[in-house]
Structures are given as C-alpha cells and as structure tokens.
Protein backbone atom coordinates (compact mmCIF):
# COMPACT_ATOMS: atom_id res chain seq x y z
CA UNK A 1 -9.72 -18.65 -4.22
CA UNK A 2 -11.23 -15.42 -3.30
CA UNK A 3 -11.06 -14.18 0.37
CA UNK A 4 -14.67 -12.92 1.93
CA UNK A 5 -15.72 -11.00 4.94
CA UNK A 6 -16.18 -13.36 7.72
CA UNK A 7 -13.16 -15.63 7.12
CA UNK A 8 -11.07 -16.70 9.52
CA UNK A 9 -7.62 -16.09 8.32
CA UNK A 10 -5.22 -17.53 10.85
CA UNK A 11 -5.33 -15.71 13.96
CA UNK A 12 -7.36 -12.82 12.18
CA UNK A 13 -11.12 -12.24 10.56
CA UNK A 14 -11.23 -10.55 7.88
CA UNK A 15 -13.83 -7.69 7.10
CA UNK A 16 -13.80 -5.27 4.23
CA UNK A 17 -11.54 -5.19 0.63
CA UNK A 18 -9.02 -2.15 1.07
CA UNK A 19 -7.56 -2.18 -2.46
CA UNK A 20 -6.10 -4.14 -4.90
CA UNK A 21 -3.11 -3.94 -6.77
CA UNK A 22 -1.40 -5.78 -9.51
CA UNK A 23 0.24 -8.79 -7.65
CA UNK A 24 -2.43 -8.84 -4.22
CA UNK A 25 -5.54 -7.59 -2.40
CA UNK A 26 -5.45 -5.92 0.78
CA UNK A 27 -8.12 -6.63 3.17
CA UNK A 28 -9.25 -4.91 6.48
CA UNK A 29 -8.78 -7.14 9.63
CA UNK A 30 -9.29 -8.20 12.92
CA UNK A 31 -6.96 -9.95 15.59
CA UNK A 32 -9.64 -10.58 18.04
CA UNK A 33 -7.23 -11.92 21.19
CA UNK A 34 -5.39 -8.52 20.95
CA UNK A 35 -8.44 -6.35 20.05
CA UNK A 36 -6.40 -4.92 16.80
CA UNK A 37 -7.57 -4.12 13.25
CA UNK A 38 -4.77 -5.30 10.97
CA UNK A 39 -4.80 -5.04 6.96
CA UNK A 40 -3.67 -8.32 5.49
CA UNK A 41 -2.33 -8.63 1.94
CA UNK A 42 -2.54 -11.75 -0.48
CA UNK A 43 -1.02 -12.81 -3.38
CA UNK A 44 -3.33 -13.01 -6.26
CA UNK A 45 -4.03 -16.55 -7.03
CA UNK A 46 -2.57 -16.44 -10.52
CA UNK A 47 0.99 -15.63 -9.49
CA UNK A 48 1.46 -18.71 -7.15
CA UNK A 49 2.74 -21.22 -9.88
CA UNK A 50 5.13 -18.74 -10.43
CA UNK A 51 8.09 -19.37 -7.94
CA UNK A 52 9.93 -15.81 -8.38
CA UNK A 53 6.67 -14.06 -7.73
CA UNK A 54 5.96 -16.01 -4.38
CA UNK A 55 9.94 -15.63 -3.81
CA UNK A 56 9.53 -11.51 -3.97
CA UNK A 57 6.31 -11.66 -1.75
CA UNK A 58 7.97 -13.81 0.95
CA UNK A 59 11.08 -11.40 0.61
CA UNK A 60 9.29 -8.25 0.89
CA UNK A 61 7.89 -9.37 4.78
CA UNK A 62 11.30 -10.25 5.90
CA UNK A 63 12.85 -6.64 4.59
CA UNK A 64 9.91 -4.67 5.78
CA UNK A 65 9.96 -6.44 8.94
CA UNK A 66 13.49 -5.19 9.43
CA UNK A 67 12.02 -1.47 9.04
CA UNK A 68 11.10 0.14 12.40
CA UNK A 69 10.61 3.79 11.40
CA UNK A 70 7.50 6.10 12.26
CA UNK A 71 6.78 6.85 8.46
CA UNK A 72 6.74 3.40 7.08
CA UNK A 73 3.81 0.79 7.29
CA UNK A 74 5.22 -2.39 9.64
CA UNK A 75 4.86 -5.04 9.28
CA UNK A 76 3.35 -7.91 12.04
CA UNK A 77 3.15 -11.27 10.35
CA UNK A 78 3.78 -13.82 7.53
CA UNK A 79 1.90 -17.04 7.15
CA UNK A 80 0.16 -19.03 4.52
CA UNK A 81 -4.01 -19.45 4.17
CA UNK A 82 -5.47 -22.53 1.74
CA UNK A 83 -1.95 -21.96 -0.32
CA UNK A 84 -2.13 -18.40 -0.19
CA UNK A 85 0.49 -15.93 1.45
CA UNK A 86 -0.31 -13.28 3.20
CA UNK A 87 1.27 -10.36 5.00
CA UNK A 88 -0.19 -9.03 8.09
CA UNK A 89 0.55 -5.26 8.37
CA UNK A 90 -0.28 -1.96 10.10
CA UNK A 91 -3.88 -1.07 9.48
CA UNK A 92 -3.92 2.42 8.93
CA UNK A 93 -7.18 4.16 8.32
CA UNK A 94 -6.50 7.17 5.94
CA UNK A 95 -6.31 7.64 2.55
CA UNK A 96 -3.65 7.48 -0.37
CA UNK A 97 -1.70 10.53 -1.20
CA UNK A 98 -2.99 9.55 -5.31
CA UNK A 99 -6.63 10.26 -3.81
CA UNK A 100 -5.96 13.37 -2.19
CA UNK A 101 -4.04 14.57 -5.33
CA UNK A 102 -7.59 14.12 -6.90
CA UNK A 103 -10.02 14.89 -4.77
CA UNK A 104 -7.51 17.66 -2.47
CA UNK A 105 -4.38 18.61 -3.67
CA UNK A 106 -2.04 19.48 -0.48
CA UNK A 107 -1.31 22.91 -0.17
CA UNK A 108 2.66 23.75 0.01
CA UNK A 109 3.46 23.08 3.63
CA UNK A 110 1.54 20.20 3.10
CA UNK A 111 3.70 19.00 0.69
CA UNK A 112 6.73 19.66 2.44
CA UNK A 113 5.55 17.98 5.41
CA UNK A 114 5.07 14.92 3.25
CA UNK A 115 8.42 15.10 1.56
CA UNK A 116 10.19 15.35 4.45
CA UNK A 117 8.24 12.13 5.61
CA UNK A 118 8.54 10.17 2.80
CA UNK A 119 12.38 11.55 2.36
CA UNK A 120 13.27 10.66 5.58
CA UNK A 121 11.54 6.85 5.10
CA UNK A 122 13.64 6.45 2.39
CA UNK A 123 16.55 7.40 3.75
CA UNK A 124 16.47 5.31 6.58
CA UNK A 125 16.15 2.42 4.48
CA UNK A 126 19.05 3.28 2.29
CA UNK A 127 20.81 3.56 5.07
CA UNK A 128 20.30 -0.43 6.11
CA UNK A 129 20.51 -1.07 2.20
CA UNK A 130 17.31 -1.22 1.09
CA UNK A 131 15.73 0.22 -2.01
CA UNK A 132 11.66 0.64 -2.08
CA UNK A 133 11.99 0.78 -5.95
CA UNK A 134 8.34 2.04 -6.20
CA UNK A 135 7.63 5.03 -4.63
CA UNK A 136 4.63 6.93 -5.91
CA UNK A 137 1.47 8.15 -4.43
CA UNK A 138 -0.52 5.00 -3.74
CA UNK A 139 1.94 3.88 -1.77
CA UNK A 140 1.67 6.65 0.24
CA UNK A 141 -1.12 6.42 2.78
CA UNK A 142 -2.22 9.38 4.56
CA UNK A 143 -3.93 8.48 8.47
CA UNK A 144 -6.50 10.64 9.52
CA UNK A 145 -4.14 13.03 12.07
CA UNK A 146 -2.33 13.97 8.66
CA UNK A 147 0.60 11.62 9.40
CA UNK A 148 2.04 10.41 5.85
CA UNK A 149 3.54 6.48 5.56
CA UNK A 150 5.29 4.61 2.98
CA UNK A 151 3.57 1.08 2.32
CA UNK A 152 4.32 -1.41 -0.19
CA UNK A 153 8.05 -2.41 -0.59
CA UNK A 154 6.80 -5.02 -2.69
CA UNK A 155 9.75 -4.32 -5.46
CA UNK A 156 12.28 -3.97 -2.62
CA UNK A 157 15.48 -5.79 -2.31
CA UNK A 158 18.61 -5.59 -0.83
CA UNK A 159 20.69 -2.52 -2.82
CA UNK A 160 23.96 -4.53 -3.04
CA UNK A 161 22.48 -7.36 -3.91
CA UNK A 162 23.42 -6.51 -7.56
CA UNK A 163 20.72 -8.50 -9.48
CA UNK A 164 18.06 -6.63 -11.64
CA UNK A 165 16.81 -7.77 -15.45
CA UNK A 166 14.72 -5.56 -17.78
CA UNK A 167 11.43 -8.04 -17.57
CA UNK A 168 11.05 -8.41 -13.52
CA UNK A 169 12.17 -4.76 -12.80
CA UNK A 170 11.26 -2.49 -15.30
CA UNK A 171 7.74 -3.99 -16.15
CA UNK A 172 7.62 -4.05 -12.45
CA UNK A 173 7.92 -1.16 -11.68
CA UNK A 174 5.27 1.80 -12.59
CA UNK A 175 5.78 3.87 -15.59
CA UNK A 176 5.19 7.23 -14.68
CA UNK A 177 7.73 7.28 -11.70
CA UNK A 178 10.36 4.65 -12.77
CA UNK A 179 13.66 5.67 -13.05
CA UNK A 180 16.16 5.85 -15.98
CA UNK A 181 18.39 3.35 -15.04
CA UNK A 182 15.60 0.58 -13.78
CA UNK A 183 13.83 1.09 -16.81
CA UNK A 184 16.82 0.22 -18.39
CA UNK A 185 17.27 -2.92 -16.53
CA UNK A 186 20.81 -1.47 -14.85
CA UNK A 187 22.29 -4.48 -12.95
CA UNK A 188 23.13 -2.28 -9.70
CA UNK A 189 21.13 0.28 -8.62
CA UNK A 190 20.78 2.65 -5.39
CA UNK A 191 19.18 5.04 -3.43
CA UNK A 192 19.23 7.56 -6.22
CA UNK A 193 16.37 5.07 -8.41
CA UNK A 194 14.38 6.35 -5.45
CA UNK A 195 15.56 10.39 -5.12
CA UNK A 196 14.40 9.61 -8.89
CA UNK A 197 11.01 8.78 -7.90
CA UNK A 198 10.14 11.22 -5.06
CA UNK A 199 11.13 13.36 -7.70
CA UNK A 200 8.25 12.54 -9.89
CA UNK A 201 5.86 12.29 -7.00
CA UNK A 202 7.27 16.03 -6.29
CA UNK A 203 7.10 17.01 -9.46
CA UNK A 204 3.32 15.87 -9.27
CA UNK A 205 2.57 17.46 -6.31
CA UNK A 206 3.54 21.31 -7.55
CA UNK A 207 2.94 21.21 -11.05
CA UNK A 208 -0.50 19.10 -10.80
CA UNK A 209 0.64 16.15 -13.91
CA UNK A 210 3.55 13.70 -14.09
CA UNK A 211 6.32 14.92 -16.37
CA UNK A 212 5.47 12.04 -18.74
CA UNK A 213 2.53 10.46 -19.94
CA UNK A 214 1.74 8.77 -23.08
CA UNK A 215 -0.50 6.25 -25.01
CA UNK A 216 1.61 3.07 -23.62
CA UNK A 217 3.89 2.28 -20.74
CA UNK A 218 6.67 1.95 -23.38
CA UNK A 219 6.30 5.43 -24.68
CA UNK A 220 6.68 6.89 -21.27
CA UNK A 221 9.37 4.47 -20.63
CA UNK A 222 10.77 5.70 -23.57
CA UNK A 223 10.48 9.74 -21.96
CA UNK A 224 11.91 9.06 -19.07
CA UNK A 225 15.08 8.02 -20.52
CA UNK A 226 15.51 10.11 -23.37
CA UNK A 227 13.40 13.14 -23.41
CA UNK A 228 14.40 16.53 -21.47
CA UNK A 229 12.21 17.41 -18.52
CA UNK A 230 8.90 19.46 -19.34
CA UNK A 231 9.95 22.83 -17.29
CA UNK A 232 7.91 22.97 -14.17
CA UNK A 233 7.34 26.79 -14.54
CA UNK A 234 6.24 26.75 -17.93
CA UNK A 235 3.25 24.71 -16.09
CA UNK A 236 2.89 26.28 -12.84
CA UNK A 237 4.48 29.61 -13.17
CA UNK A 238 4.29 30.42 -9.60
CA UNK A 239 7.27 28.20 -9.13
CA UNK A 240 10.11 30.29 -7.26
CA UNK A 241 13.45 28.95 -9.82
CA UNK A 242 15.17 27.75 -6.82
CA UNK A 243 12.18 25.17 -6.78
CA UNK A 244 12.53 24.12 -10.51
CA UNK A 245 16.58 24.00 -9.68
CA UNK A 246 15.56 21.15 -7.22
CA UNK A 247 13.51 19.28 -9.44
CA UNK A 248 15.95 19.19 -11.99
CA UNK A 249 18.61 18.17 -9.99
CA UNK A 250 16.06 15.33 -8.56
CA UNK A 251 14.89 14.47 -12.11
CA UNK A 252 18.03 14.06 -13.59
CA UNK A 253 18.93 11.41 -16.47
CA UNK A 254 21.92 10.13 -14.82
CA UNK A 255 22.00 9.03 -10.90
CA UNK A 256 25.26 10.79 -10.80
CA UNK A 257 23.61 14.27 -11.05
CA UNK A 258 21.03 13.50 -8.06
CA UNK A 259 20.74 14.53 -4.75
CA UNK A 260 22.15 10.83 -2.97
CA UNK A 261 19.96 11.01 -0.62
CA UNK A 262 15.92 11.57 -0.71
C-alpha cells in the first residue's frame, strides 16, 4: 500500500515524501490538535511478512524513545496504519550532511562543530548501552540554524545484548562506513563499531572521498577489513599530521586501537 498526501494517518495528515531508504519512507506530517509538523516513517510493504524486520522496526522506537539528547532526532509515537508501522518523529526541516557534502562541503569549523555533535550523540548513547551501528551522512540531518542531529537508529540495539550474524548486520549495515568487526559478523560489539564510523564520515569530510570504494559492496567490505588506510595527506595535503594521527587511530583495524569513545 502506498501512503499519499492527504491521508489521515492516525492522529496525523500526511503531506509531502521526505526520503526513502532501504527498509521505509519518511513522510512530512501534520498533528493538527497540537498544530505540529511531524515526519512519520513506514516500513516498506515488502518487509512485513518478515517477522525480524518488523521486530527491528518496533525495537528501534522503543530505544530511540529512551534517547533525550539535543543532537538526536526523538522520537513521539509508534502505532500501526492498514498493517503498516510507523514511527512518528521530530520533523526537522534541513538537509542531510551527504547533500551538503555535494552541493557545500563544510568548511573546518564546520566540521568540527558537527563532530563534536554527532560525537557527543553517540556518546550519550553508549553511555545507556546503545549502539547506532550506522552512522554516516544521511543520517545526519542538518536544520536550517546549522544545528546537526543524528536520525535513524534503525540498526540499533542494545550493546550487551551480544547477538549479531553476518546476514542481518553486515548486509545491514552500509558499506562504505561499516566497521571491521560488523562486517565480520563479530558476536559482541561496542561503541568503538561507531568511533569506526564517525571515522569514515571524518575521513569524508577532510579528504572529500570515503577511504574505500569499489565495484561491489563485497569488495569494499573486503577493504575495510584487510587493506591499510589510503593516507589522508597523500589526498589532501593540507592535512596538519596531528590530523592524519587522529584518523588513523579512529580508522583502525582492530577496536582495541580506537579512541573508546566518539
């Protein structure tokens, strides 16, 4: 069933398609008894026969909804629409941090301010022992004041829950910023699979590429577990080497050589 502008959706109406992503659509909202736009995410219609998948979509509203932070996307609501689940979050008119790497690349206090953000997100939700597990610039919204939030902890779960297999993390989870470990399909993981990530999205951010690309997700997969990190400078030689130094700390192979927290 596809959602259209005009439908009542509970308590909201729903107006314009925000994005869509591989397991949902986000759509702009309206709560009309409390006079708020809301964005309202749904579960592609394909996934529903699929217990696990409607299992991780429930889960994600009732971890999000435990994170109260100024950086992160809350979330309001979780209900059901013809069969469908949807999330009612935080509408927050902006852009990603993916378009503005396009279209205008942040300039260097830019980018700290966002890493400092994002960082500190993260870090509050390790704290309560949560991992995001997908951090990487379009989940990164960016409101129109500048202010940078973390959205979409749709590959979250609880860090001691201990439970991760190669097919629902690893092909989860997005190539270019995955982790070593989760691409390996480590049974435990922690806050470093996300100091990991930030890395890449840092990484990104100064050097203008992703440290790995390739022809399939397997290849870069493959690069982020074996091969050695392309030296920043070599791209962007305006890199100060205390710079690089963080980056390869970030970006290293094994967890144990990270930074712990973001």
């Amino acid at each position: 069933m596809v959602w259209t502008a005009g439908e009542q959706v509970g308590a909201y109406v729903l107006d314009s398609q925000l994005g869509q992503g591989g397991m949902a659509t986000v759509y702009k909202g309206h709560h009309a008894n409390l006079k708020r736009d809301i964005a309202i995410k749904v579960m592609h219609q394909n996934f529903l026969d699929d217990e696990s998948f409607v299992a991780r979509f429930k889960r994600e509203a009732e971890i999000v909804a435990q994170l109260t932070h100024p950086h992160i996307v809350p979330v309001y609501d979780f209900d059901e629409h013809a069969g469908q689940p949807y999330l009612v979050m935080k509408y927050v008119p902006g852009f990603t941090l993916k378009k503005q790497l396009i279209k205008n690349p942040p300039d260097l206090d830019g980018i700290i301010e966002i890493v400092a953000a994002i960082g500190d997100a993260l870090t509050f939700a390790h704290e309560r022992d949560i991992l995001h597990r997908d951090v990487k610039p379009s989940n990164v919204i960016i409101d129109r004041e500048g202010k940078p939030y973390l959205t979409d902890f749709g590959l979250a779960r609880l860090a001691s829950s201990g439970e991760s297999t190669m097919s629902a993390d690893m092909l989860l989870g997005t190539p270019h910023y995955i982790s070593p470990e989760q691409a390996r399909g480590a049974k435990t993981l922690d806050g470093r699979t996300d100091v990991y990530a930030l890395g890449v999205m840092i990484y990104e951010m100064l050097v203008g590429k992703v440290p790995f690309t390739g022809d399939s997700a397997f290849s870069i997969i493959h690069d982020h577990i074996y091969s050695p990190l392309p030296p920043p400078t070599k791209v962007n030689p305006d890199l100060p080497d205390s710079v690089e130094a963080v980056l390869y700390k970030a970006l290293a192979k094994s967890p144990e050589e990270r930074y712990d927290t973001p």
